[in-house]
Protein backbone atom coordinates (compact mmCIF):
# COMPACT_ATOMS: atom_id res chain seq x y z
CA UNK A 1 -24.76 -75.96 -13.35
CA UNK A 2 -26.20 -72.43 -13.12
CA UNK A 3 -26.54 -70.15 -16.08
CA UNK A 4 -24.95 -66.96 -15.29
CA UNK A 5 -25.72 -65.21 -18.13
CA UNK A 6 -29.31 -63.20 -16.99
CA UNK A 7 -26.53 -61.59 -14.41
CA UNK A 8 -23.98 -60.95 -17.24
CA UNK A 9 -27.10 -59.03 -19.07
CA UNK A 10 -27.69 -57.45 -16.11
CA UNK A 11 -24.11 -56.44 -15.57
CA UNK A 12 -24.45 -55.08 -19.36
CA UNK A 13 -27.19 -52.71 -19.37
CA UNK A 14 -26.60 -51.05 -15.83
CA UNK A 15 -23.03 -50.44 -17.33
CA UNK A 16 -24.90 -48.86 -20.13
CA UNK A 17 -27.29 -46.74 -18.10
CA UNK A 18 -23.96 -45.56 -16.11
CA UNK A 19 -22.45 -44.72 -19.48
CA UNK A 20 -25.73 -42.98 -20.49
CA UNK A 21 -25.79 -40.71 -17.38
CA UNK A 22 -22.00 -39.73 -17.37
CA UNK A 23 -22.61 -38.63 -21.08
CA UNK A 24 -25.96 -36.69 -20.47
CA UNK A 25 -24.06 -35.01 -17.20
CA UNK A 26 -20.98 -34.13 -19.01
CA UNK A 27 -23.18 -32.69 -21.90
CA UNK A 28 -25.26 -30.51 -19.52
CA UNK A 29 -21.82 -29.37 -17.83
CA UNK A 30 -20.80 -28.34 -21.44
CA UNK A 31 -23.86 -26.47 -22.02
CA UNK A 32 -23.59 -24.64 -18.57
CA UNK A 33 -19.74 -23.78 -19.33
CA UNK A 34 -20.91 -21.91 -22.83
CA UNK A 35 -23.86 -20.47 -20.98
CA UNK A 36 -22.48 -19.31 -17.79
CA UNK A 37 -20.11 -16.27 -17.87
CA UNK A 38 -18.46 -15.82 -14.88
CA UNK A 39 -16.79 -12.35 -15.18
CA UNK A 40 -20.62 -10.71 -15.98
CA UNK A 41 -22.01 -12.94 -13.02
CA UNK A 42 -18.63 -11.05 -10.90
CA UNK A 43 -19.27 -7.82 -12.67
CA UNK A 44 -23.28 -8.25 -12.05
CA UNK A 45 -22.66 -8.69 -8.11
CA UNK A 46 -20.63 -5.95 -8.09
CA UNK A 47 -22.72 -3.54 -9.58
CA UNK A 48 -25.64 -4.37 -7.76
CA UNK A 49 -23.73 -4.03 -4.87
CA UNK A 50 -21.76 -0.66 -5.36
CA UNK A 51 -23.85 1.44 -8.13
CA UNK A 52 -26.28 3.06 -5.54
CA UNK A 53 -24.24 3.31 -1.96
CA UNK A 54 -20.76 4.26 -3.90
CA UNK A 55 -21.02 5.51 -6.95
CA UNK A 56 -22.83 8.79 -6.47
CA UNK A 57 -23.85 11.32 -9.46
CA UNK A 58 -20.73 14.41 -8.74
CA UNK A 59 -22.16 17.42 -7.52
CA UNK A 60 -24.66 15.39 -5.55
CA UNK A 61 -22.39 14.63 -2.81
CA UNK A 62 -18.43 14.61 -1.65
CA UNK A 63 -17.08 12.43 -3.99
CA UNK A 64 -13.53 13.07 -2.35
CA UNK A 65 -13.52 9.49 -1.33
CA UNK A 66 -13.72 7.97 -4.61
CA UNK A 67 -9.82 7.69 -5.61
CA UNK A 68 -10.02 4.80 -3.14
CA UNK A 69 -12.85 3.46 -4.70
CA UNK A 70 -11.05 0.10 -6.11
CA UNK A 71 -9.02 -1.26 -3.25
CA UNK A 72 -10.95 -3.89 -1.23
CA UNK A 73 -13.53 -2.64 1.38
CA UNK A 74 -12.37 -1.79 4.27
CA UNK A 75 -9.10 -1.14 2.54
CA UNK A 76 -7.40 2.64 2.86
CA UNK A 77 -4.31 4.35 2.10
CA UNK A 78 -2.58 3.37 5.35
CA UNK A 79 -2.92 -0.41 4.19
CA UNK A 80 -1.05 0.73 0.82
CA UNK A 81 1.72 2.37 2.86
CA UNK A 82 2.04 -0.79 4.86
CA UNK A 83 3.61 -2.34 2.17
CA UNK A 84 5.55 0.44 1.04
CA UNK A 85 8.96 -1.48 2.24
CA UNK A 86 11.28 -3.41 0.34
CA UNK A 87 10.81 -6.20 2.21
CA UNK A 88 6.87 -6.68 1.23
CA UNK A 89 7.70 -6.90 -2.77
CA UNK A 90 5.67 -10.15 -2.91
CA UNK A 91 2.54 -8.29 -0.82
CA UNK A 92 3.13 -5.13 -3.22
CA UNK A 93 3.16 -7.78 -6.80
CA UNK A 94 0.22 -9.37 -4.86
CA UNK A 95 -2.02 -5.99 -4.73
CA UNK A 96 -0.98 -4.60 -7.76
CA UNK A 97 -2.47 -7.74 -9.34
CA UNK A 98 -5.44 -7.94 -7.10
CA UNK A 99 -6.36 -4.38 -7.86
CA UNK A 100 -5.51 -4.73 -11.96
CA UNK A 101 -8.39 -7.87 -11.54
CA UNK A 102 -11.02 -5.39 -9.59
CA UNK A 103 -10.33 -2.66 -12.22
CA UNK A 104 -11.06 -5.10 -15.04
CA UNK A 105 -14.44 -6.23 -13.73
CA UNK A 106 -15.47 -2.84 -12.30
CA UNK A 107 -14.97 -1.09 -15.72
CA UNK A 108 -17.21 -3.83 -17.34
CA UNK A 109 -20.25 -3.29 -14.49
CA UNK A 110 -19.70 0.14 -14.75
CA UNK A 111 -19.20 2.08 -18.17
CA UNK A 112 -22.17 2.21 -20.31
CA UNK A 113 -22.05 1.18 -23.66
CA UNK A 114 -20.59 4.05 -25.40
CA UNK A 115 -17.38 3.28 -23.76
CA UNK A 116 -16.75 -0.48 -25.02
CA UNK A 117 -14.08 0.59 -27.62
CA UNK A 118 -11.98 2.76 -24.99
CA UNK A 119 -12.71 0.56 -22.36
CA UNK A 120 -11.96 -2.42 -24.58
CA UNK A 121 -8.39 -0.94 -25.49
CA UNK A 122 -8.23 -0.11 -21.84
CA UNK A 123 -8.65 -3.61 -21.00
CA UNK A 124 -6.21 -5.27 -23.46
CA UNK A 125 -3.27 -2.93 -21.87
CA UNK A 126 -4.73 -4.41 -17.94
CA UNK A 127 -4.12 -7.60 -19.43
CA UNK A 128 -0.92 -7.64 -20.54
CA UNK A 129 0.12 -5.75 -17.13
CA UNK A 130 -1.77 -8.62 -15.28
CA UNK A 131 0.38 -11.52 -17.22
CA UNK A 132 3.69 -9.12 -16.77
CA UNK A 133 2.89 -8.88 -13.01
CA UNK A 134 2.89 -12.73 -12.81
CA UNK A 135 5.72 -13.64 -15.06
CA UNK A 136 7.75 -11.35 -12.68
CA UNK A 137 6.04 -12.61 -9.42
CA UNK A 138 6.40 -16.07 -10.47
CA UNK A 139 9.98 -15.71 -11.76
CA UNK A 140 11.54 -13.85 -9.19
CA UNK A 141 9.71 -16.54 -6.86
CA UNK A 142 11.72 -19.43 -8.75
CA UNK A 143 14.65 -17.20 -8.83
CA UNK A 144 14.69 -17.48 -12.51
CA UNK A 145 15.39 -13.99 -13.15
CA UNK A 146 18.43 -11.57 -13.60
CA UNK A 147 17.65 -8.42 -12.32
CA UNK A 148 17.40 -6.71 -15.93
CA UNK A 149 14.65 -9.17 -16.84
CA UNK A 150 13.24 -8.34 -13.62
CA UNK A 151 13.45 -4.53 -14.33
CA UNK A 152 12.20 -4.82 -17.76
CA UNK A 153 8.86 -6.31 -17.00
CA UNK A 154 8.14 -4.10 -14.16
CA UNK A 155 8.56 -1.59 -16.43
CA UNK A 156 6.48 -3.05 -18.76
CA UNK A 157 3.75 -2.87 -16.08
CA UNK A 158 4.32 0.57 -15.42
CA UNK A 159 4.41 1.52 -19.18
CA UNK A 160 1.12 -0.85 -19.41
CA UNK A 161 -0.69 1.12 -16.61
CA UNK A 162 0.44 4.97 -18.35
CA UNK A 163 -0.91 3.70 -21.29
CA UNK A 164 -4.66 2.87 -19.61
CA UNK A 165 -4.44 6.63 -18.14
CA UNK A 166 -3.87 7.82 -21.67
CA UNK A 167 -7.18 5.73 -22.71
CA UNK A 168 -9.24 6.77 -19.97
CA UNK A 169 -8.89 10.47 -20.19
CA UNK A 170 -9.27 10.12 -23.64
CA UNK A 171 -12.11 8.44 -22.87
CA UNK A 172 -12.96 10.72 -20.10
CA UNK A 173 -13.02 13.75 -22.62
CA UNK A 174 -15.85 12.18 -25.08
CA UNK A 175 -18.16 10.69 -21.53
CA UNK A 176 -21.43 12.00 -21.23
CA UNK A 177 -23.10 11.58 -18.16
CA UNK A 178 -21.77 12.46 -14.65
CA UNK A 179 -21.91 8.79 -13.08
CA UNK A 180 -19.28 7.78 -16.23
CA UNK A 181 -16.91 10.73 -15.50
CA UNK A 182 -16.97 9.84 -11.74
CA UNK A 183 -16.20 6.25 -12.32
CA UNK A 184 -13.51 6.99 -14.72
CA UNK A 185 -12.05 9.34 -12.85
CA UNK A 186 -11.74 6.68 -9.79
CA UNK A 187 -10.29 4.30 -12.24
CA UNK A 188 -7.93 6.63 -13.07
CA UNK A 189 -7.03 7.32 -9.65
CA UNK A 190 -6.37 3.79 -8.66
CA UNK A 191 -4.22 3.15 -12.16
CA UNK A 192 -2.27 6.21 -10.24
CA UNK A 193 -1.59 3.95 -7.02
CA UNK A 194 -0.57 1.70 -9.16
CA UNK A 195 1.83 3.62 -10.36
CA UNK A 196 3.38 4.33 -7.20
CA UNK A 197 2.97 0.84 -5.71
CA UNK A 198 4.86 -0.42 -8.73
CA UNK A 199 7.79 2.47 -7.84
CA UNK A 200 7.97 0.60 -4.55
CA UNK A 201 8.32 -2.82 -6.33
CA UNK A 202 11.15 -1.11 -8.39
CA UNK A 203 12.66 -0.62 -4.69
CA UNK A 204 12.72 -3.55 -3.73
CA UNK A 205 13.97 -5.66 -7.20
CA UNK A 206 17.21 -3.41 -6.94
CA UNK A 207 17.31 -4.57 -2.88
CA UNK A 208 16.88 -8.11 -3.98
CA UNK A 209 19.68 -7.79 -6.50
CA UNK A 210 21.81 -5.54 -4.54
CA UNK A 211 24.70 -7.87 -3.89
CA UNK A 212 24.58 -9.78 -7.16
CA UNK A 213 23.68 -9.72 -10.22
CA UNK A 214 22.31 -12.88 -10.73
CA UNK A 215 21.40 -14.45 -7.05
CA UNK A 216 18.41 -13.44 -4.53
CA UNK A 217 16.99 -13.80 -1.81
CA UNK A 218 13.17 -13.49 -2.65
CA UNK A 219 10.83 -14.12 0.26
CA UNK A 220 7.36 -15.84 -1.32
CA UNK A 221 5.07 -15.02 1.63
């Protein structure tokens, strides 16, 4: 009769070694995670990529372009106005929240230092729009929603978004530098859309809830 134990050993230590190497991995995976942060990596792309060819000093050239500055490329005012309808309410909850995300890491690549606080404050009122903008997106979605609950957190948003205009002309007023004023004064801008896109959003939740009170007809696409 054979001895199987050798094998058995065998068996034992590559089990060991495979223990050994899932630990070590998952311990330089832990290491990356608390190294690695992935909004300054965004916000480090983006400034390398839009500083120079988009962010000009004013007075050096037109800078009439810039309230357009945070939509996606290629994006324009016509592509806003696309979605001005009723009908595109999920497309209109979509870019507001798209845009809210490109404001947040923008305003990190761009504001110097002497901004943190404002743009800090600035960034806690974003937040709260951004988590607003999805409990209503995913709600009416779900139909979960009455159409005051509905109401009240698009006006949240909106009340969200006047209050980061408040902090960025306040912050606006105490800016040195001409590159800071420019790119506050295109974050302002696009806060601005905002506010209108989220007027059009008000249009449509009353549409939705036009024939009851309590039942819609939400399309999610």
């Amino acid at each position: 009769m054979s001895d199987s134990r050798p094998m058995q050993s065998g068996d034992d230590s590559d089990a060991q070694l495979d223990a050994l190497l899932i630990a070590a991995g998952e311990g330089v995976r832990e290491r990356l995670a608390d190294a690695i942060d992935v909004d300054a990596g965004r916000a480090a792309i983006f400034k390398a990529s839009v500083v120079v060819e988009e962010v000009p000093a004013c007075g050096e050239q037109d800078t009439s372009h810039l309230a357009w500055l945070l939509p996606s490329t290629g994006d324009s005012l016509m592509q806003w106005l696309a979605v001005s309808a009723p009908g595109y309410l999920p497309q209109q909850l979509d870019k507001a929240l798209s845009t809210i995300r490109t404001m947040t890491v923008v305003g990190r690549a761009l504001l110097p230092e002497s901004l943190r606080p404002c743009w800090g404050l600035a960034t806690d009122f974003l937040t709260e729009c951004r988590d607003n903008l999805v409990r209503l997106k995913t709600g009416l979605a779900h139909r979960e929603l009455t159409r005051e609950e509905a109401l009240t957190l698009q006006y949240r948003v909106r009340t969200g978004i006047g209050q980061v205009i408040g902090t960025l002309r306040h912050a606006n007023r105490s800016t040195q530098g001409p590159d800071s004023a420019c790119v506050i004064e295109r974050l302002i801008s696009t806060s601005e859309m905002i506010l209108t896109l989220l007027g059009w959003t008000r249009q449509g939740i009353e549409q939705l809830f036009a024939d009851t009170e309590q039942t819609l007809q939400c399309p999610t696409r």
